[in-house]
Protein backbone atom coordinates (compact mmCIF):
# COMPACT_ATOMS: atom_id res chain seq x y z
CA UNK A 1 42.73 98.25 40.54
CA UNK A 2 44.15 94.99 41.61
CA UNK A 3 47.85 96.63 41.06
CA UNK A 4 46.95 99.77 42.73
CA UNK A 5 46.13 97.91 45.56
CA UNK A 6 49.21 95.64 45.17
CA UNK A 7 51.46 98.87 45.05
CA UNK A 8 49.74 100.09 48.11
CA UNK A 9 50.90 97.13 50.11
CA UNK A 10 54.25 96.94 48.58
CA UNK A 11 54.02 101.02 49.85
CA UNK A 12 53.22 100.26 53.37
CA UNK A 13 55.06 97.36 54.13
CA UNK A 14 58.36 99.40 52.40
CA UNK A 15 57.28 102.25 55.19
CA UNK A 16 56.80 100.07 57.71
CA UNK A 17 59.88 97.78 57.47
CA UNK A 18 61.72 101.38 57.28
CA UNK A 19 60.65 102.49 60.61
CA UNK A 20 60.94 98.72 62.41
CA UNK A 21 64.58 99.60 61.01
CA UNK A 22 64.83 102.77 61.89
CA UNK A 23 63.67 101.44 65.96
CA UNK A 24 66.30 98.63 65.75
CA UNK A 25 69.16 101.39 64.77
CA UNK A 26 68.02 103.68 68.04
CA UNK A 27 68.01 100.58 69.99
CA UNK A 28 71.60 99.61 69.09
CA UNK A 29 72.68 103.38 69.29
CA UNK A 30 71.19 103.55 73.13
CA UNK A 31 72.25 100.03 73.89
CA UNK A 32 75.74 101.38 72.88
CA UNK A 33 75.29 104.63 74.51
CA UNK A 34 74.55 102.43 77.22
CA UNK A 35 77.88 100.16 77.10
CA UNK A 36 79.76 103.39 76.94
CA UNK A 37 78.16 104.90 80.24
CA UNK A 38 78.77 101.48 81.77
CA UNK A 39 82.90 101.97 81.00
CA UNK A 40 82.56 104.87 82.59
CA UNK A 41 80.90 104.19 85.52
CA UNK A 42 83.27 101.35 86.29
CA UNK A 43 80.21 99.49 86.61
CA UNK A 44 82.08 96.07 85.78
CA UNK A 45 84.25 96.25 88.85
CA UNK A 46 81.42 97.82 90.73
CA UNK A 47 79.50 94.57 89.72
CA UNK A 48 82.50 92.11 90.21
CA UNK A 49 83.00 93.88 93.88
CA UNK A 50 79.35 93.45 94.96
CA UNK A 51 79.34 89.59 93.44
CA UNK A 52 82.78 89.15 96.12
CA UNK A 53 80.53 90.73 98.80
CA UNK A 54 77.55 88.84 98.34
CA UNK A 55 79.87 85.77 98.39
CA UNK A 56 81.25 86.73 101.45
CA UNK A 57 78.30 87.36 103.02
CA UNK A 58 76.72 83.86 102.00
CA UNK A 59 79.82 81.67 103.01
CA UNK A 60 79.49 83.70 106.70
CA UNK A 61 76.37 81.93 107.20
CA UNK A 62 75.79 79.06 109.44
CA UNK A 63 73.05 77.57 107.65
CA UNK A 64 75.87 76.82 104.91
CA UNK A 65 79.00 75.99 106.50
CA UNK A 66 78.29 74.76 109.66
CA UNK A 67 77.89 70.88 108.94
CA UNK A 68 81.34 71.91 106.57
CA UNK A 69 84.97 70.98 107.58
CA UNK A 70 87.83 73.76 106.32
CA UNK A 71 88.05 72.13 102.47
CA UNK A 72 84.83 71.48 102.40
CA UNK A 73 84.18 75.58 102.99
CA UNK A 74 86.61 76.26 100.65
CA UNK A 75 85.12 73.86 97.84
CA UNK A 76 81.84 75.34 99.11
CA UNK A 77 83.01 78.88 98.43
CA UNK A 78 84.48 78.05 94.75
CA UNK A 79 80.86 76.34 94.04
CA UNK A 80 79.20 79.27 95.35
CA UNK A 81 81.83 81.63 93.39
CA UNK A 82 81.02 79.55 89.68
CA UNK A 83 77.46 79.92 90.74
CA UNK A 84 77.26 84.00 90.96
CA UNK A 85 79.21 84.48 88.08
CA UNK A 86 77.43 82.27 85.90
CA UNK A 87 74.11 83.88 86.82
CA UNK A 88 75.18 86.76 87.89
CA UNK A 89 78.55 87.90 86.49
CA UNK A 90 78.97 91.48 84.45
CA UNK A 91 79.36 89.37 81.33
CA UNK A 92 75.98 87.65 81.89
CA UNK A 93 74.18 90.85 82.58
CA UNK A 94 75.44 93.12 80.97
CA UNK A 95 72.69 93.12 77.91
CA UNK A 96 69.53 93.04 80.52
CA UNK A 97 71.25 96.05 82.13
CA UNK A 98 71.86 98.01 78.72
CA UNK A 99 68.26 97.79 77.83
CA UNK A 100 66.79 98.66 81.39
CA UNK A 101 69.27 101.71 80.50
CA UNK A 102 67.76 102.49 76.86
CA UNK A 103 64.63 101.80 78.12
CA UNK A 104 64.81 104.29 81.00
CA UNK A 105 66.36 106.95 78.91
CA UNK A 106 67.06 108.59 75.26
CA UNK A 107 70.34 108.53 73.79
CA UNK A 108 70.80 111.91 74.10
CA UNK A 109 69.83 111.61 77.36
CA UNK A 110 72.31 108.49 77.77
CA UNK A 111 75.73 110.69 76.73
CA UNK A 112 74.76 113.79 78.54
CA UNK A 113 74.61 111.36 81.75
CA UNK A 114 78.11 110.28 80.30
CA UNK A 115 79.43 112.90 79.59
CA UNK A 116 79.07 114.00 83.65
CA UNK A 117 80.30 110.58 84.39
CA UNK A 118 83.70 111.57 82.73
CA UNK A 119 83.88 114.83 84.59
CA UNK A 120 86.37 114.92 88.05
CA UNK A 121 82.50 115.94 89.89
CA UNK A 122 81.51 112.52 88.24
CA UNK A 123 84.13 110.36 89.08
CA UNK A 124 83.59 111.90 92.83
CA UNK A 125 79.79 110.82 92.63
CA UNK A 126 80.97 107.69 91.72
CA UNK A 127 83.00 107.50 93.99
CA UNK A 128 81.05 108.62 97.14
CA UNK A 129 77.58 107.20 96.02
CA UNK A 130 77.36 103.52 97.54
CA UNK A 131 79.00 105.56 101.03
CA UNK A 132 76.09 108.32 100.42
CA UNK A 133 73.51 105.11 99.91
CA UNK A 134 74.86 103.03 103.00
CA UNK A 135 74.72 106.23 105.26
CA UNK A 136 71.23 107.48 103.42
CA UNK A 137 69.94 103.57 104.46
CA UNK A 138 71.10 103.94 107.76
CA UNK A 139 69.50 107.08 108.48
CA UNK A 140 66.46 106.11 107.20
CA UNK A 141 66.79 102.69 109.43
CA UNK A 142 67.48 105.16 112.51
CA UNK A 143 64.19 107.29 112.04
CA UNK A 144 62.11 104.95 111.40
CA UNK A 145 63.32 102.63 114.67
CA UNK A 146 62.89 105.92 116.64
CA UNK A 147 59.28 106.32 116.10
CA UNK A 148 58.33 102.49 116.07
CA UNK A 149 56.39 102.72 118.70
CA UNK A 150 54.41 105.40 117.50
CA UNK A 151 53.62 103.03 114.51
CA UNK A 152 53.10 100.25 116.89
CA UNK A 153 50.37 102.52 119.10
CA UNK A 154 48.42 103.40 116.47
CA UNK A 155 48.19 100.21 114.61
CA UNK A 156 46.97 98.90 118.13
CA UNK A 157 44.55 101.31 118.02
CA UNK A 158 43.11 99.88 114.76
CA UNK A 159 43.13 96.71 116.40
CA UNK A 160 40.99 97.42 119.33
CA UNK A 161 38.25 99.16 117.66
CA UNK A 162 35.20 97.31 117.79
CA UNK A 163 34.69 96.77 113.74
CA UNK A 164 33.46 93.59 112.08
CA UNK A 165 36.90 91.56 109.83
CA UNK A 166 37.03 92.43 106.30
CA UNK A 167 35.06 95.95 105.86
């Protein structure tokens, strides 16, 4: 009895390690599925673009450089430039990015999307997508400014009825 039972564990665990194996190979086959999309999205310039924006953008700010003479700016900047790629580089990334990727999608799933990617239509998404989501923001920005008031009216409304706080 005591080596039935003894095979029966030595069973299970053998079936059980097997699929925890089995998981970890689909993870590394999405994860690479994932890399591969990632080359083809250009998604490490993409990244390495956005990082030289968002530098840009932070060294144009008062609240930084304006106690700052010219080399102090500049050392500023180079700080500021270590700084975003150390935290924030493609390199340092990369990995979290893969597995919100795998995560989000089956491998299958994963090469059909690069498979697209690879196609001239792709490459044109690609291309026109952050122009699409600037003018998409922008819109959305505009509509929502136009009927602020509206917004504003009602929530007054709210305000001025005559209800106790809190029910």
């Amino acid at each position: 009895m005591k080596s039935l039972f003894k095979n029966g564990v030595v069973a299970v665990s053998i079936i059980f390690s097997g699929s925890l194996y089995a998981k970890e190979a689909n993870k590394d086959v999405a994860y690479t599925q994932a890399y591969d999309l990632f080359e083809v999205m250009h998604l490490d310039t993409k990244f390495s673009n956005l990082l030289n924006q968002m530098l840009k953008v932070q060294m144009q700010r008062p609240s930084i450089t304006k106690n700052l003479n010219k080399d102090q700016q500049k050392e500023a900047y180079e700080v500021t430039k270590t700084f975003l790629n150390k935290y924030f580089g493609w390199n340092n990334i990369k990995d979290d990015m893969a597995k919100i990727y795998a995560d989000s999608f089956s491998t299958d799933e994963l090469k059909e999307i690069t498979k697209f990617y690879t196609t001239p239509t792709g490459q044109k998404m690609l291309d026109k997508l952050p122009k699409l989501s600037r003018e998409g923001n922008l819109l959305a920005q505009r509509k929502l400014m136009s009927h602020m008031d509206e917004l504003k009216s009602e929530i007054e409304k709210i305000m001025k009825e005559d209800k106790p706080k809190g029910k």
